[in-house]
C-alpha atoms as a PDB file:
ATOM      1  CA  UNK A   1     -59.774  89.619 128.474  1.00  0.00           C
ATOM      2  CA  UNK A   2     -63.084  90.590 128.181  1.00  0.00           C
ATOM      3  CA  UNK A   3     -64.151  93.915 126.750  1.00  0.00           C
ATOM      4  CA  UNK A   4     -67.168  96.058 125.457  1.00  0.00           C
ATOM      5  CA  UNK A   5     -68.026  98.788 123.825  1.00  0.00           C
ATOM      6  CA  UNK A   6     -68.662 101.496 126.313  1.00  0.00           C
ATOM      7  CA  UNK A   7     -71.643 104.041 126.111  1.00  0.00           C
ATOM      8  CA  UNK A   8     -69.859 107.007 124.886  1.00  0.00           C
ATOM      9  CA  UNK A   9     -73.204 109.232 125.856  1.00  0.00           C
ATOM     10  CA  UNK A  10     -72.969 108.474 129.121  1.00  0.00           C
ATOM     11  CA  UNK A  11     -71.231 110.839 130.591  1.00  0.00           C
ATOM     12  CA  UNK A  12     -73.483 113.118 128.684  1.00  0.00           C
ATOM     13  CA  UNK A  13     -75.907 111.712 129.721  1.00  0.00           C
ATOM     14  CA  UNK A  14     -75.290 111.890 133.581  1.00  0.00           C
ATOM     15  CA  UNK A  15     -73.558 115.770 132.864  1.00  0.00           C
ATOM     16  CA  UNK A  16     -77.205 116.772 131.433  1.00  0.00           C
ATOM     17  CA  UNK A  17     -79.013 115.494 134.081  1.00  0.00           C
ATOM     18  CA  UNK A  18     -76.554 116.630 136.581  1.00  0.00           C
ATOM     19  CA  UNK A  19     -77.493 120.262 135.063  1.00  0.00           C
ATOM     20  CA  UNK A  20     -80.901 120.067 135.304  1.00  0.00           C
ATOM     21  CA  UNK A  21     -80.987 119.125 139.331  1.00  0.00           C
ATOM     22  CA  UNK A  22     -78.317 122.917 139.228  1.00  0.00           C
ATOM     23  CA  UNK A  23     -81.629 124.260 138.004  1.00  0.00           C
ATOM     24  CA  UNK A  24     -83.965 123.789 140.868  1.00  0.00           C
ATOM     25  CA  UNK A  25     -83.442 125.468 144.446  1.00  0.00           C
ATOM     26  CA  UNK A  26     -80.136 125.589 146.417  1.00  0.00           C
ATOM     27  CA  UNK A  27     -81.867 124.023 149.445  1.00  0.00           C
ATOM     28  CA  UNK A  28     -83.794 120.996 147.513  1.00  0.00           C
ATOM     29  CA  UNK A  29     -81.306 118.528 149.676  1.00  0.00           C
ATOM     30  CA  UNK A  30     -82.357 120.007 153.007  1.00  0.00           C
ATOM     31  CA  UNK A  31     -85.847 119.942 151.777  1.00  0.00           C
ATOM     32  CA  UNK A  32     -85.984 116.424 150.331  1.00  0.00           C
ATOM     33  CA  UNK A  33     -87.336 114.663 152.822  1.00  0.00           C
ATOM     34  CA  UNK A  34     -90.612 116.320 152.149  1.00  0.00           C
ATOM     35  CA  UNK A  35     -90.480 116.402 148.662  1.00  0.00           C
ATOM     36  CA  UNK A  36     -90.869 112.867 147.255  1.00  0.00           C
ATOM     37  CA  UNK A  37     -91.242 112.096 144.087  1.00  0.00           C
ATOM     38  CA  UNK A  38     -94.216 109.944 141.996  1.00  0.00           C
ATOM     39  CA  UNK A  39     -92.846 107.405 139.644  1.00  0.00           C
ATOM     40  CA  UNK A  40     -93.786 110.094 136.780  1.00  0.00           C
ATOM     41  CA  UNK A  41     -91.414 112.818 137.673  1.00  0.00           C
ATOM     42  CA  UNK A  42     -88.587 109.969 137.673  1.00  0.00           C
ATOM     43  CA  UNK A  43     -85.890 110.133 135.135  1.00  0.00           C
ATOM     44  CA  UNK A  44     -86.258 106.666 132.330  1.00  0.00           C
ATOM     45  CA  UNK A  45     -83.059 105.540 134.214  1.00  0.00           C
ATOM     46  CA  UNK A  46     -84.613 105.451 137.111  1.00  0.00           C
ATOM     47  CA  UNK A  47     -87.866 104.061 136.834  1.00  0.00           C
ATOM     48  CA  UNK A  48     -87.552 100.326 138.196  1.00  0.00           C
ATOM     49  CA  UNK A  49     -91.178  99.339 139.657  1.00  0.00           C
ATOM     50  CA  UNK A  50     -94.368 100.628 137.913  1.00  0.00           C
ATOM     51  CA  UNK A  51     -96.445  99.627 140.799  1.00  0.00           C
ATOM     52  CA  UNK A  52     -94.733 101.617 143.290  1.00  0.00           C
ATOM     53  CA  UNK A  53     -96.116 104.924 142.374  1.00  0.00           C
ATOM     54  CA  UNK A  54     -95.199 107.645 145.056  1.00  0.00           C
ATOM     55  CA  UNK A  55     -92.471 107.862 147.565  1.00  0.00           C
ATOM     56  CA  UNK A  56     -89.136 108.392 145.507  1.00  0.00           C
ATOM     57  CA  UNK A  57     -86.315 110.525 146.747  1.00  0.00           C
ATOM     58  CA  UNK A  58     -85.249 112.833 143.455  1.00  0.00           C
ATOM     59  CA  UNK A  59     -81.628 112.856 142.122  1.00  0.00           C
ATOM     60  CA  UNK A  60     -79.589 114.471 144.816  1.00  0.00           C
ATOM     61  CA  UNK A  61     -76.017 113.768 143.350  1.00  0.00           C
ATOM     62  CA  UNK A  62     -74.995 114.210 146.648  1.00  0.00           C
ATOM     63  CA  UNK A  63     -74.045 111.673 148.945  1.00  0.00           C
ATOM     64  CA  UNK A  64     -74.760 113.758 152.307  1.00  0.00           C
ATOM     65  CA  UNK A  65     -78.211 113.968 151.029  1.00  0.00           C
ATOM     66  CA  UNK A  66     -78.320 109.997 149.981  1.00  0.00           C
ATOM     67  CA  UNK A  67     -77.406 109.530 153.685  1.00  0.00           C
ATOM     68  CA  UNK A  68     -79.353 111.824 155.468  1.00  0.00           C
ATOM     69  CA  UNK A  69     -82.684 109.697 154.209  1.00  0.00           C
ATOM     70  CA  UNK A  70     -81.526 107.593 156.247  1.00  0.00           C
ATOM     71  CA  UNK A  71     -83.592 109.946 158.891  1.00  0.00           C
ATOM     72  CA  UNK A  72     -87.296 110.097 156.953  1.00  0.00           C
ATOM     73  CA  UNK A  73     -89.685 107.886 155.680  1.00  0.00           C
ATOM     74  CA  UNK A  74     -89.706 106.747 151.805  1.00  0.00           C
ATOM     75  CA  UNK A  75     -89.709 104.147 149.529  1.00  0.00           C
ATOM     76  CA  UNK A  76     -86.292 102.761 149.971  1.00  0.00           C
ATOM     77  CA  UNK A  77     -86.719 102.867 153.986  1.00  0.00           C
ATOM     78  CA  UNK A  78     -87.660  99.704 154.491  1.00  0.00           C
ATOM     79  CA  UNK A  79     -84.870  98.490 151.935  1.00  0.00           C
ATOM     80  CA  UNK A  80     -82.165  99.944 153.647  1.00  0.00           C
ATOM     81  CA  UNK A  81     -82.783  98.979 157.117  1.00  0.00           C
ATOM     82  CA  UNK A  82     -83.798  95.412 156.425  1.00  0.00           C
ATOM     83  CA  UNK A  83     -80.145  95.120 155.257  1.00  0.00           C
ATOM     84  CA  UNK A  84     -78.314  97.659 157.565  1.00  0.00           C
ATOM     85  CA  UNK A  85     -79.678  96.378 160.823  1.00  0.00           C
ATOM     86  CA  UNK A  86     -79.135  92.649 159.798  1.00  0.00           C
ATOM     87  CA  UNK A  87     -75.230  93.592 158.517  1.00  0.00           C
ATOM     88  CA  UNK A  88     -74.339  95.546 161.518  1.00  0.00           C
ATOM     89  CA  UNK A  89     -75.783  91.967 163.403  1.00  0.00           C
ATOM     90  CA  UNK A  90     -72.939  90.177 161.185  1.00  0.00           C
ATOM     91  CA  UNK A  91     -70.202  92.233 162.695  1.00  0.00           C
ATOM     92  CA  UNK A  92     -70.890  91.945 166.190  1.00  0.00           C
ATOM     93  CA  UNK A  93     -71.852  88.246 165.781  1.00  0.00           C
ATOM     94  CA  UNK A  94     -68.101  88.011 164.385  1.00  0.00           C
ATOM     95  CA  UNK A  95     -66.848  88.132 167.765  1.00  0.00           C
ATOM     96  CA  UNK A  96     -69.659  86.812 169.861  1.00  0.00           C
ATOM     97  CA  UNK A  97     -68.986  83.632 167.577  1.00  0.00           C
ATOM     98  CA  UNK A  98     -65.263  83.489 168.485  1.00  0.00           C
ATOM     99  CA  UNK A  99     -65.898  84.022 171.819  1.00  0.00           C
ATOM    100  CA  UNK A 100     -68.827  81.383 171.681  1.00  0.00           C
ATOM    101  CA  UNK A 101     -66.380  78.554 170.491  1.00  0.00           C
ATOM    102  CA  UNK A 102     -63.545  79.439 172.006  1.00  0.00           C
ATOM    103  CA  UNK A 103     -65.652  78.588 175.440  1.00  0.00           C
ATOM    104  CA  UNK A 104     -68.167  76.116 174.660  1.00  0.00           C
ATOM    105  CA  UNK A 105     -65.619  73.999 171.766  1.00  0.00           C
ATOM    106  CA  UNK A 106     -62.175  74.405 173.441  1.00  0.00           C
ATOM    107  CA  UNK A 107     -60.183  71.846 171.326  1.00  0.00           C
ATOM    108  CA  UNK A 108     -61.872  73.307 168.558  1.00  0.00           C
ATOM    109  CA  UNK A 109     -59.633  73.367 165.169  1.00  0.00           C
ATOM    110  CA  UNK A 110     -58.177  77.360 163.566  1.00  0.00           C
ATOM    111  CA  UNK A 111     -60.026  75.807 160.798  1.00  0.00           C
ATOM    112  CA  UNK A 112     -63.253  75.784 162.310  1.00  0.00           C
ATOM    113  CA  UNK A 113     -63.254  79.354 163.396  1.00  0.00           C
ATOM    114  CA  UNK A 114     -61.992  80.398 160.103  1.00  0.00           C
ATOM    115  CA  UNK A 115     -65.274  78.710 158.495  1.00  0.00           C
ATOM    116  CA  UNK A 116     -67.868  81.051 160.608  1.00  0.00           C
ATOM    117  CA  UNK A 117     -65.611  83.834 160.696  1.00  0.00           C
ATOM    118  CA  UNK A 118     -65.646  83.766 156.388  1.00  0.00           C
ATOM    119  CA  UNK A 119     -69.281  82.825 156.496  1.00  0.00           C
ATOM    120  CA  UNK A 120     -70.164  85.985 158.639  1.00  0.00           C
ATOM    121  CA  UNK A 121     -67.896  88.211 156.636  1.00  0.00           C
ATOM    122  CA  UNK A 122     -69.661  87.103 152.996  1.00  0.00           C
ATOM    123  CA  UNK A 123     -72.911  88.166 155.178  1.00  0.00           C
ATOM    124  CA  UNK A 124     -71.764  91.630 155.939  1.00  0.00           C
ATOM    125  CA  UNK A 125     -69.820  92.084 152.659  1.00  0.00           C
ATOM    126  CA  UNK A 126     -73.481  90.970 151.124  1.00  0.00           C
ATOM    127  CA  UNK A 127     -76.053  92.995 153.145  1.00  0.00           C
ATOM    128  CA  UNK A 128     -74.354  95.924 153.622  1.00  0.00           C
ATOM    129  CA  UNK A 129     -73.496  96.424 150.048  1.00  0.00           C
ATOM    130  CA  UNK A 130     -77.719  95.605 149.813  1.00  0.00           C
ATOM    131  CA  UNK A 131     -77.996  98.270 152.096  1.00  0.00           C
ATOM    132  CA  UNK A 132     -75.407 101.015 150.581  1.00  0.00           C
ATOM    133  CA  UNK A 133     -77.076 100.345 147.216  1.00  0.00           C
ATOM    134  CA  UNK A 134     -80.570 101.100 148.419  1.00  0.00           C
ATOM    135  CA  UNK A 135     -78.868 104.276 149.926  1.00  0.00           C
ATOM    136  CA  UNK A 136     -77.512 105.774 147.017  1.00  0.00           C
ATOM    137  CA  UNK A 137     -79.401 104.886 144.557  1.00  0.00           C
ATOM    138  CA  UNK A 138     -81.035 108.489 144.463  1.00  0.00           C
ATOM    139  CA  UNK A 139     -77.352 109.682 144.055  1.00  0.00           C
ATOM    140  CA  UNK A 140     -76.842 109.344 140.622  1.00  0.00           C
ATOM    141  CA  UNK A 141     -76.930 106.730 137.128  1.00  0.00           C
ATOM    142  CA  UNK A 142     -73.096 106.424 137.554  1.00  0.00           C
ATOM    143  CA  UNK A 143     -73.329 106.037 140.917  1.00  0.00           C
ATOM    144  CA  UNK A 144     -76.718 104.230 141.592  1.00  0.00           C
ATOM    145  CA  UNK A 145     -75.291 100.997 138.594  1.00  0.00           C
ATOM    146  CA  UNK A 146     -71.712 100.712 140.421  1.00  0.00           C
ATOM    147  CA  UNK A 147     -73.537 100.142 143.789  1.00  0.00           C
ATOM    148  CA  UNK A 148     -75.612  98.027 141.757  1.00  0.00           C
ATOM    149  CA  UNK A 149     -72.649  95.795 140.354  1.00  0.00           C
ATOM    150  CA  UNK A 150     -71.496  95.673 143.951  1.00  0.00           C
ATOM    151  CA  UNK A 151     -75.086  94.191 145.107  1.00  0.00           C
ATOM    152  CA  UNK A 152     -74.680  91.659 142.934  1.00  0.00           C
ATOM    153  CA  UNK A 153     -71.477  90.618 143.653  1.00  0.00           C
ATOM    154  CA  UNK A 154     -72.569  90.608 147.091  1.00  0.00           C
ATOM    155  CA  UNK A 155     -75.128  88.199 146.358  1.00  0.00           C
ATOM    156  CA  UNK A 156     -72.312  85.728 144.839  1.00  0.00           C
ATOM    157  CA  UNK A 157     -69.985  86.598 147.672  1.00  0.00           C
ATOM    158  CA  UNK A 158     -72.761  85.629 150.327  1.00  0.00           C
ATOM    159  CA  UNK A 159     -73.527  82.667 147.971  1.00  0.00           C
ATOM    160  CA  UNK A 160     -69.942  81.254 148.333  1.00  0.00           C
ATOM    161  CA  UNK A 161     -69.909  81.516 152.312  1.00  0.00           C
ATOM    162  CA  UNK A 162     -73.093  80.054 152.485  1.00  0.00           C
ATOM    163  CA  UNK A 163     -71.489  76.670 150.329  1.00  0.00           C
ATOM    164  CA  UNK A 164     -67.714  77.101 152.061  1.00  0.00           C
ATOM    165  CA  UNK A 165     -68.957  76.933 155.571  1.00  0.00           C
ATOM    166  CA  UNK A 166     -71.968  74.227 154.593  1.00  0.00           C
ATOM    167  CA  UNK A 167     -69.378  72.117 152.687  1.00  0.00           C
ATOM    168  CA  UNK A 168     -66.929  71.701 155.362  1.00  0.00           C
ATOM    169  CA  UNK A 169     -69.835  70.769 157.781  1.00  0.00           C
ATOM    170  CA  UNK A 170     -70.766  67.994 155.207  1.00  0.00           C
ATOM    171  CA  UNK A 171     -67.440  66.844 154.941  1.00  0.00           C
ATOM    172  CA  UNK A 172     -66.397  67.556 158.061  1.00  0.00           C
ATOM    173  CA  UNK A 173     -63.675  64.337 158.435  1.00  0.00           C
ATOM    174  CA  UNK A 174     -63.237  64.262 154.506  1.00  0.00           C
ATOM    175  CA  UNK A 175     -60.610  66.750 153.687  1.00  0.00           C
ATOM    176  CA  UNK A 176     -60.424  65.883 149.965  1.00  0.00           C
ATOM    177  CA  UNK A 177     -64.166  65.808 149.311  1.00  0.00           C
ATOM    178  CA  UNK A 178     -64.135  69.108 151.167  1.00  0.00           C
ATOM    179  CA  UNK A 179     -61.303  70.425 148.632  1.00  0.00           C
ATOM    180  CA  UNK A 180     -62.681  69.603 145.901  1.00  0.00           C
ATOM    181  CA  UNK A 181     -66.123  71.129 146.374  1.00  0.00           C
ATOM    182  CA  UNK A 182     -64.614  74.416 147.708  1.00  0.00           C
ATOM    183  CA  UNK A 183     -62.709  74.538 144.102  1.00  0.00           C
ATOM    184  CA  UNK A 184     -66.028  73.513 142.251  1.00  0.00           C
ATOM    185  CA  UNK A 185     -68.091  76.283 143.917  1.00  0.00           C
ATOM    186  CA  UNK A 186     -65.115  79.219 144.260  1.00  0.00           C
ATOM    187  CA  UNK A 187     -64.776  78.215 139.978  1.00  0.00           C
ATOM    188  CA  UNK A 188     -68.947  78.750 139.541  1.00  0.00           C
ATOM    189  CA  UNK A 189     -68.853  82.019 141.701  1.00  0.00           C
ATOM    190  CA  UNK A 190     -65.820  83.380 139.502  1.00  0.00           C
ATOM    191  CA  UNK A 191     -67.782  82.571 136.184  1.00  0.00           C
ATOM    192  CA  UNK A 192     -70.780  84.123 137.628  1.00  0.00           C
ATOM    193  CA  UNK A 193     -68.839  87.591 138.451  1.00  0.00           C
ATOM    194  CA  UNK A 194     -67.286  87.296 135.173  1.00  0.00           C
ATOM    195  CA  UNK A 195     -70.311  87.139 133.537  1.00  0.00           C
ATOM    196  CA  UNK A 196     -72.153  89.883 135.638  1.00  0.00           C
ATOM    197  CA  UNK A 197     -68.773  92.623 135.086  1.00  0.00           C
ATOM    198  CA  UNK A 198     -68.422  91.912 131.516  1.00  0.00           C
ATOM    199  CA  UNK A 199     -69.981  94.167 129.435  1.00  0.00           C
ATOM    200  CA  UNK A 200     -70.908  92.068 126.647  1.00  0.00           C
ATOM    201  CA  UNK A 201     -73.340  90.517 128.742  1.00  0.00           C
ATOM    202  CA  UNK A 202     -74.988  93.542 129.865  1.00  0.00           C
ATOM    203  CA  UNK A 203     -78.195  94.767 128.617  1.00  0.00           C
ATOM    204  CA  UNK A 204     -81.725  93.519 128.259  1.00  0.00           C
ATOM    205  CA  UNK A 205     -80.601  90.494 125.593  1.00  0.00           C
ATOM    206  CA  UNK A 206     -78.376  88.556 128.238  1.00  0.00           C
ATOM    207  CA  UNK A 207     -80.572  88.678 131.387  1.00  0.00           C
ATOM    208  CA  UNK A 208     -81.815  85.580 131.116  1.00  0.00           C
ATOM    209  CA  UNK A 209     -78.202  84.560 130.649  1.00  0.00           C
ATOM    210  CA  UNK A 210     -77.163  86.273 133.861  1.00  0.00           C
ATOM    211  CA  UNK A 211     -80.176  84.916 135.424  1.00  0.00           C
ATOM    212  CA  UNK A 212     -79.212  81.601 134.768  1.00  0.00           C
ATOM    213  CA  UNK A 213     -75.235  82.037 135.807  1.00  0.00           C
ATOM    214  CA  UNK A 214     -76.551  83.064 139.030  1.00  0.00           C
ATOM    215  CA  UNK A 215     -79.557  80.254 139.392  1.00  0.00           C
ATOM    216  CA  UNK A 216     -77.032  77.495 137.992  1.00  0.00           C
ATOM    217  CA  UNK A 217     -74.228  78.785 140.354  1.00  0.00           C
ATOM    218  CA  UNK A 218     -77.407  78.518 143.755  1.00  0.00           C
ATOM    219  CA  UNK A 219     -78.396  74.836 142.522  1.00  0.00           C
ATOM    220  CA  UNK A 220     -74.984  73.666 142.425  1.00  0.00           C
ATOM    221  CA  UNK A 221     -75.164  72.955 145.948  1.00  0.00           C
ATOM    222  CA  UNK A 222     -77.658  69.971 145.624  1.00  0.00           C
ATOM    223  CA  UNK A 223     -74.567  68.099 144.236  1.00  0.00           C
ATOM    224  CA  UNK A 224     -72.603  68.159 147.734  1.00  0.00           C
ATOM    225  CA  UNK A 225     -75.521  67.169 149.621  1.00  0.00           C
ATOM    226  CA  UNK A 226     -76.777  64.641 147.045  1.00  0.00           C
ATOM    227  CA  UNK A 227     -73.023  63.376 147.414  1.00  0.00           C
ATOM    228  CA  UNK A 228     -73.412  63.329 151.263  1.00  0.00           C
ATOM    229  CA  UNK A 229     -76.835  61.416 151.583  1.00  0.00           C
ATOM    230  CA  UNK A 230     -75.252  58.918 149.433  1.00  0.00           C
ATOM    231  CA  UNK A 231     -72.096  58.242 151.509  1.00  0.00           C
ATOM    232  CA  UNK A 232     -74.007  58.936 154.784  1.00  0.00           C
ATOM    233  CA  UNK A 233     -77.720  58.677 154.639  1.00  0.00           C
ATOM    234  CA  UNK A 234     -80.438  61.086 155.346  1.00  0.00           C
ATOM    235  CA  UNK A 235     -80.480  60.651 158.915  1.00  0.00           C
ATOM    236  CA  UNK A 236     -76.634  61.259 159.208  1.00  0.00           C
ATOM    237  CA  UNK A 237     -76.839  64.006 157.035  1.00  0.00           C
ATOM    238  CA  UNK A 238     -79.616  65.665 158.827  1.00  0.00           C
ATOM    239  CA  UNK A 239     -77.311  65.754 162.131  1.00  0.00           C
ATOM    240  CA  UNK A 240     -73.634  66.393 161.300  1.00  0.00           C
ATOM    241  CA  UNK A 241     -74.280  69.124 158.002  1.00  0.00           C
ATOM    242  CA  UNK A 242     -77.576  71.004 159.237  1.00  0.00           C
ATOM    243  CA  UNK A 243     -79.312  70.155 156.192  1.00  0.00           C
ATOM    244  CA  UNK A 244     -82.944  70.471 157.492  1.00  0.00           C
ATOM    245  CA  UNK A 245     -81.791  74.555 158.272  1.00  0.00           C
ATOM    246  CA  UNK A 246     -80.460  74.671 154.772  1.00  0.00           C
ATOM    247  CA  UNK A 247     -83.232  73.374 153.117  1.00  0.00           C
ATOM    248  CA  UNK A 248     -85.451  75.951 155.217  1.00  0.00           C
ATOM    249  CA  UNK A 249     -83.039  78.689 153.933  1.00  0.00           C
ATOM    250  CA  UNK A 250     -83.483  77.332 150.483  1.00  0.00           C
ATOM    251  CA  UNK A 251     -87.284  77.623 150.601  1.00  0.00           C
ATOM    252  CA  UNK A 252     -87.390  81.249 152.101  1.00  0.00           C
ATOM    253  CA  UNK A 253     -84.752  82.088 149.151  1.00  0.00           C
ATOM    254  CA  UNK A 254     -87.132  80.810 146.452  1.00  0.00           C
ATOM    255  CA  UNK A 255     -89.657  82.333 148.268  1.00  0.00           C
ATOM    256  CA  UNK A 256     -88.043  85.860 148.096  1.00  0.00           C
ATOM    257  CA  UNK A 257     -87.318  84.960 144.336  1.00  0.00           C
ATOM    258  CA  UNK A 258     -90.991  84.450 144.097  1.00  0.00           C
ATOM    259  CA  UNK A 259     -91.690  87.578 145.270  1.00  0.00           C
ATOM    260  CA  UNK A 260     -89.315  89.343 143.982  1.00  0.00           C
ATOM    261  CA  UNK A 261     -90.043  88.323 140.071  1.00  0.00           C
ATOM    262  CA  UNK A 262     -93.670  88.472 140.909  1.00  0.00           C
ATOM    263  CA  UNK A 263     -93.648  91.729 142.145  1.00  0.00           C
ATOM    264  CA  UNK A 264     -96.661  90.737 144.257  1.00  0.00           C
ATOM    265  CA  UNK A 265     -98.061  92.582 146.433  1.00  0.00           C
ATOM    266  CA  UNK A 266     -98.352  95.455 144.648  1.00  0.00           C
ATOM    267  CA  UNK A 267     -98.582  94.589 141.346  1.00  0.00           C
ATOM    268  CA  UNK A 268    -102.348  93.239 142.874  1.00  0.00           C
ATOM    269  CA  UNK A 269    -102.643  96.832 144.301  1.00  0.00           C
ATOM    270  CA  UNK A 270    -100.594  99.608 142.941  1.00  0.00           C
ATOM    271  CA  UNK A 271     -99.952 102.395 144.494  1.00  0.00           C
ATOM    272  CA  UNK A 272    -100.641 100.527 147.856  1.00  0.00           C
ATOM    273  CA  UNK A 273     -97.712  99.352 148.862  1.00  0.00           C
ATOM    274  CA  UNK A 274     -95.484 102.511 148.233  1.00  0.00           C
ATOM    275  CA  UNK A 275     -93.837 102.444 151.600  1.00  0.00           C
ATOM    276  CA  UNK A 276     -94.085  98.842 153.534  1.00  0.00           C
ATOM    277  CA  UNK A 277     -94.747  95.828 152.003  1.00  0.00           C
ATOM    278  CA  UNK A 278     -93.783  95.850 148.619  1.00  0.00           C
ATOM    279  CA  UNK A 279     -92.317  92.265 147.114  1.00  0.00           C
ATOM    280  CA  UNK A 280     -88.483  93.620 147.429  1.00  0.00           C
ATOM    281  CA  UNK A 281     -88.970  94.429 151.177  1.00  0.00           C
ATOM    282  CA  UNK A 282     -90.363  91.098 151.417  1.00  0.00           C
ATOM    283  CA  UNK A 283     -87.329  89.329 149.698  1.00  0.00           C
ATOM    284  CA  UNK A 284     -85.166  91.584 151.668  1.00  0.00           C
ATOM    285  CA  UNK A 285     -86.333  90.304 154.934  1.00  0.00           C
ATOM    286  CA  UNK A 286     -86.113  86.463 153.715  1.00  0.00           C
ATOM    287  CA  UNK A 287     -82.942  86.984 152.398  1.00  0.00           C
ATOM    288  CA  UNK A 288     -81.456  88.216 156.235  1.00  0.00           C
ATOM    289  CA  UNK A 289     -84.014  85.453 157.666  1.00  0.00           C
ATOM    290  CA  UNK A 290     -82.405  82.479 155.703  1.00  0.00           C
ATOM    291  CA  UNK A 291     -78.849  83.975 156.441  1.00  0.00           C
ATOM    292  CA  UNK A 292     -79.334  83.744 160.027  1.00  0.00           C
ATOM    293  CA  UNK A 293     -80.978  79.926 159.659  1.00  0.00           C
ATOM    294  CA  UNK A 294     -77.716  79.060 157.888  1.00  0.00           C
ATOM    295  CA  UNK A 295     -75.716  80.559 160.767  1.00  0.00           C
ATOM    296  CA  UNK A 296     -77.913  78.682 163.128  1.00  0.00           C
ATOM    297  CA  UNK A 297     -77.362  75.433 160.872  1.00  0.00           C
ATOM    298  CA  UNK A 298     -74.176  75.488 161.273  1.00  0.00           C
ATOM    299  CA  UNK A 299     -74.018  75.687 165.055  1.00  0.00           C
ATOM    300  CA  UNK A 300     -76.233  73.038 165.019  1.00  0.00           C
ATOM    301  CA  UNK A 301     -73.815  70.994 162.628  1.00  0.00           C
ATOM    302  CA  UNK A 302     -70.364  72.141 164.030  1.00  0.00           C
ATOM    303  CA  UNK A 303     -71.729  70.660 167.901  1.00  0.00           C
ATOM    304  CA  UNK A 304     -72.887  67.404 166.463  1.00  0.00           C
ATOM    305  CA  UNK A 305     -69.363  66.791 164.529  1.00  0.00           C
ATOM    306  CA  UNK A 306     -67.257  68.385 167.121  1.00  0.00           C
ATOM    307  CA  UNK A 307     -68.691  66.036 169.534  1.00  0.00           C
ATOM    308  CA  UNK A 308     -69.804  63.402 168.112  1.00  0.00           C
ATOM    309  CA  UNK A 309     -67.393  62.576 164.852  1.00  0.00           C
ATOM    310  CA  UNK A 310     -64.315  61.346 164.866  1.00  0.00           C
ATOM    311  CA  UNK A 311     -62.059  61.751 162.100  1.00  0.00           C
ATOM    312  CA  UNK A 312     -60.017  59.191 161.649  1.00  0.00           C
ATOM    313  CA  UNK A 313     -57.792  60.200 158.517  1.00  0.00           C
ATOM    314  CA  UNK A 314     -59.616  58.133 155.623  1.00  0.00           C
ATOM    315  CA  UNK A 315     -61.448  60.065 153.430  1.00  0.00           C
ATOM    316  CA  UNK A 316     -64.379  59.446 150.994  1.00  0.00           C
ATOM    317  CA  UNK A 317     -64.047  59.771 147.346  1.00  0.00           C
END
């Protein structure tokens, strides 16, 4: 079992600030959509971005008030709905995908469906935990670092779809190969949440630590296709597992990483980028772009196997 010390001032912590909001007018949550707040006025907890200087929703501890921003324009705006829109897309494209193959693919296997209908869930599991974190984080500390854990998790979730579903496309007729990559990447993504829950690995001394669970648990996926290009060639490849979609989705993810660690725009211009623009809408937006390139990838793949493949039994090793 893993265990850590806990922060016994926490509570304290949170109960003192939680005073402090008692202290200002009864109707600051009606009023907080005009009263934003500069990155100054924010509590040390809170302070995230240096070069986002104005636009911050103050410390509601109230979740009514958390989701009534959804209706005014601030700093997180652009967060949220980059996330929202593209989860609520997920759902409905849960059963326009059943439909879709039940019509176009009728012989298609239970297992098939299973694949896009887990791949599509890990998206909506993903971005709307994205999107309730951006939502709440004006809540509270307690409240804005459990949504945060849950963003993160969502990350690994989405992660794991994206390699399930890609995997079985790759190994479409090779049930063993298939097996034994799904057990490979479910084993990295449980490592990865272990290390990300477990509170000796929290702080400012491990995150290059959890950096690295989470950029050695994305790179395991060259070994699959590696595997595949070897057994079947490029060309192959390129046709029955949708690789040339999943190397676009790889690029727009390092791309948002880019971003994202770089902080650039507005660490070029401060204070200019407060509401659009700013590097994590960016990443945001090529995070819910390279989702729906996988999803189109694997359309792509699924028609070239189911139609073209023919499984005879014998499998790789």
């Amino acid at each position: 079992m893993c265990q850590g010390k806990q922060d016994s001032s926490f509570q304290n912590t949170a109960a003192t600030e939680r005073d402090s909001l008692l202290k200002v007018p009864k109707n600051i949550h009606a009023e907080s959509s005009l009263k934003l707040l500069s990155y100054n006025e924010l509590p040390e907890w809170y302070k995230d971005n240096e070069f986002i200087h104005t636009g911050y929703r103050p410390i509601s501890f109230s979740t009514q008030a958390c989701f009534a921003s959804w209706l005014y324009l601030h700093n997180e705006t652009v967060n949220i709905y980059s996330h929202l829109l593209p989860g609520i897309f997920s759902i409905i494209a849960e059963g326009v995908m059943l439909f879709y193959i039940q019509d176009r693919y009728p012989e298609a296997k239970v297992e098939d469906r299973i694949v896009f209908a887990f791949f599509l869930l890990t998206a909506v599991i993903c971005l709307s935990f994205s999107a309730m974190l951006h939502t709440l984080s004006s809540h509270s500390r307690e409240v804005s670092n459990f949504w945060l854990y849950l963003d993160f998790i969502g990350i690994i979730v989405l992660t794991l779809g994206d390699f399930v579903s890609g995997i079985d496309m790759i190994f479409y007729c090779e049930p063993i190969l298939k097996q034994r990559y799904w057990i490979m990447i479910t084993t990295l993504s449980l490592i990865a949440t272990f290390i990300l829950l477990c509170p000796k690995f929290q702080g400012p001394r491990w995150r290059t630590f959890r950096v690295c669970a989470f950029i050695g648990t994305g790179l395991s996926g060259i070994v699959p296709i590696a595997h595949g290009i070897g057994i079947f060639g490029f060309d192959q490849m390129s046709k029955q597992s949708g690789m040339p979609y999943y190397l676009a989705e790889g690029l727009l993810l390092l791309l948002g990483a880019f971003f994202y660690t770089t902080r650039i725009p507005e660490c070029l211009a401060p204070g200019k980028f407060d509401i659009i623009g700013s590097s994590h809408q960016i990443f945001h937006v090529l995070v819910a772009l390279a989702t729906l390139i996988h999803l189109i990838g694997l359309i792509s793949a699924f028609d070239f196997n189911y139609h073209h493949r023919l499984c005879s039994g014998a499998s790789h090793y």
